[in-house]
Protein backbone atom coordinates (compact mmCIF):
# COMPACT_ATOMS: atom_id res chain seq x y z
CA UNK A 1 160.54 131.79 48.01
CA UNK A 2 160.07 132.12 52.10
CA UNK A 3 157.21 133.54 53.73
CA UNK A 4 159.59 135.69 54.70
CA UNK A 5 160.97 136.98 51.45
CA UNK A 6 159.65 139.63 49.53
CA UNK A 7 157.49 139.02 46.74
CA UNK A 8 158.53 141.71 44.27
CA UNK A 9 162.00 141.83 45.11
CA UNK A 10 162.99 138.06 46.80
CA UNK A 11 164.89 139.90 49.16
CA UNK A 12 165.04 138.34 52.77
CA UNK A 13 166.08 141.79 54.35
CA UNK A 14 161.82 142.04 55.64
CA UNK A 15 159.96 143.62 58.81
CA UNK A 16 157.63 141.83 60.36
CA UNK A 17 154.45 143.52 61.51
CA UNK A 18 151.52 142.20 63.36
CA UNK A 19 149.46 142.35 60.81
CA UNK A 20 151.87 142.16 57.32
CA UNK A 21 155.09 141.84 56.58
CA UNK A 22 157.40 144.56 54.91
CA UNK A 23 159.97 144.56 52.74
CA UNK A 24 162.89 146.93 53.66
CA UNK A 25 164.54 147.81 50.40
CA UNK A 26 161.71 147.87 48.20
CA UNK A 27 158.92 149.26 50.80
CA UNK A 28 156.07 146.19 49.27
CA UNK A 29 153.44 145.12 52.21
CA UNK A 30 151.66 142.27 52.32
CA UNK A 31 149.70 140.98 54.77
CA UNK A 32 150.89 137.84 56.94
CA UNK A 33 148.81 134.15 55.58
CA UNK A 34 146.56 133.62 58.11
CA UNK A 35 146.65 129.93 59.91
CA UNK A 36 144.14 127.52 58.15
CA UNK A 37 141.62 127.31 61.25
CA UNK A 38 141.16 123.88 62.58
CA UNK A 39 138.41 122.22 61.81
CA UNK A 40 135.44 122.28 64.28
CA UNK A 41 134.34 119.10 65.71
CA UNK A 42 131.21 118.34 67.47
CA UNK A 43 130.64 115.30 69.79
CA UNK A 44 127.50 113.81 71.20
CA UNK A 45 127.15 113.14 75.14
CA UNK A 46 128.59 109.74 74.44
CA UNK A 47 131.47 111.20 72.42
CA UNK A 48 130.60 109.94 69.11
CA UNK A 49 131.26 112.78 66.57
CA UNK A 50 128.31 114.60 64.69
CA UNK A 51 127.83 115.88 61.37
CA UNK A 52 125.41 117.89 58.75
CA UNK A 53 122.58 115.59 58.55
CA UNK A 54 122.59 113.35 61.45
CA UNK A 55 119.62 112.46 63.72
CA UNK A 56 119.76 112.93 67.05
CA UNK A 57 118.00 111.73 70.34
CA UNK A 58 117.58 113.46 73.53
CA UNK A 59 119.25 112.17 76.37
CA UNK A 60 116.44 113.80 78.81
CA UNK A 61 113.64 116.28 78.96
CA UNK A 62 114.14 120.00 78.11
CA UNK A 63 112.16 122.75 78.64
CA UNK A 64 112.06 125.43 75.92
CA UNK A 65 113.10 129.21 77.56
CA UNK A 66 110.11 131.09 76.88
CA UNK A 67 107.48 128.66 76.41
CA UNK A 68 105.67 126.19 78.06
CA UNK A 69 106.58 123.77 76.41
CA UNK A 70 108.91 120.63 77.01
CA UNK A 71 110.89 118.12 74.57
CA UNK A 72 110.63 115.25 76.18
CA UNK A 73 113.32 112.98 76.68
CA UNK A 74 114.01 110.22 73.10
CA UNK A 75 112.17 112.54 71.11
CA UNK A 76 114.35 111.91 68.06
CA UNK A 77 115.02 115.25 65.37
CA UNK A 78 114.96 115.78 61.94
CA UNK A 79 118.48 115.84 60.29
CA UNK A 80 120.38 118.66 61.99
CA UNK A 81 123.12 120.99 60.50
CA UNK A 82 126.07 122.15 63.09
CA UNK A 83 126.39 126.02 63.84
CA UNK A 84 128.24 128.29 65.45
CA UNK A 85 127.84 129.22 68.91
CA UNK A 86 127.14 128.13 72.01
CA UNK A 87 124.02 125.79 70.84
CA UNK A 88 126.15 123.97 68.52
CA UNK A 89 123.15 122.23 67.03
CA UNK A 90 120.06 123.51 65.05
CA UNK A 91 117.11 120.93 63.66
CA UNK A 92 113.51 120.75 64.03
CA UNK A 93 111.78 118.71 67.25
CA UNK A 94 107.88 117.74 67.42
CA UNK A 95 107.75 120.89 64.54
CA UNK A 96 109.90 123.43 66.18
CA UNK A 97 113.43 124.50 65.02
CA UNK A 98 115.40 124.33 68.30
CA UNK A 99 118.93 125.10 69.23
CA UNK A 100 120.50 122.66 71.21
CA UNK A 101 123.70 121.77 73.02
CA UNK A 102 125.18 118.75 71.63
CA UNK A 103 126.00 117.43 75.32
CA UNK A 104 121.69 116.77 75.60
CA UNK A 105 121.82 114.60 72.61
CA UNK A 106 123.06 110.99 71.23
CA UNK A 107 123.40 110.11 67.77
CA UNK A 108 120.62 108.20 66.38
């Protein structure tokens, strides 16, 4: 069977939708199988690729936005785990969780 056959009937006569597909003689919908997404990678300043649980080093001296405070440059984290946005790392520094951008750091 095609993705674009029906399931219930196996008949090829099918609309395509944005969304789902449907079958013309039988009038069955189902919705279209979504792309696998790709898998997200995540590479240090120097390129090499990161993962769950690495350590990392700072490349230079950050300040933190709303503090005072400032992680100074080689300060090396705890084991970090990768996350969604646009500070694609989060791990603890000198005792503080921190989000950071993985072009700041190096793996360790």
């Amino acid at each position: 069977m095609s993705a674009n056959s029906c399931p219930m009937c196996e008949t090829t006569e099918v609309l395509e939708h944005p969304e789902r597909f449907e079958c013309v003689t039988c009038g069955h919908e189902w919705e279209r199988a979504a792309a696998p997404a790709a898998a997200r990678v995540v590479k240090d300043a120097h390129g090499t690729v990161l993962a769950d649980g690495d350590q990392v080093i700072l490349l230079k001296a950050l300040p933190l936005k709303g503090s005072s405070l400032v992680l100074k440059g080689g300060t090396k984290s705890k084991p970090i785990r990768l996350v969604e946005g646009d500070h694609e790392i989060s791990c603890k520094m000198d005792g503080i969780t921190v989000g950071l951008k993985a072009c700041f750091v190096r793996k360790a």
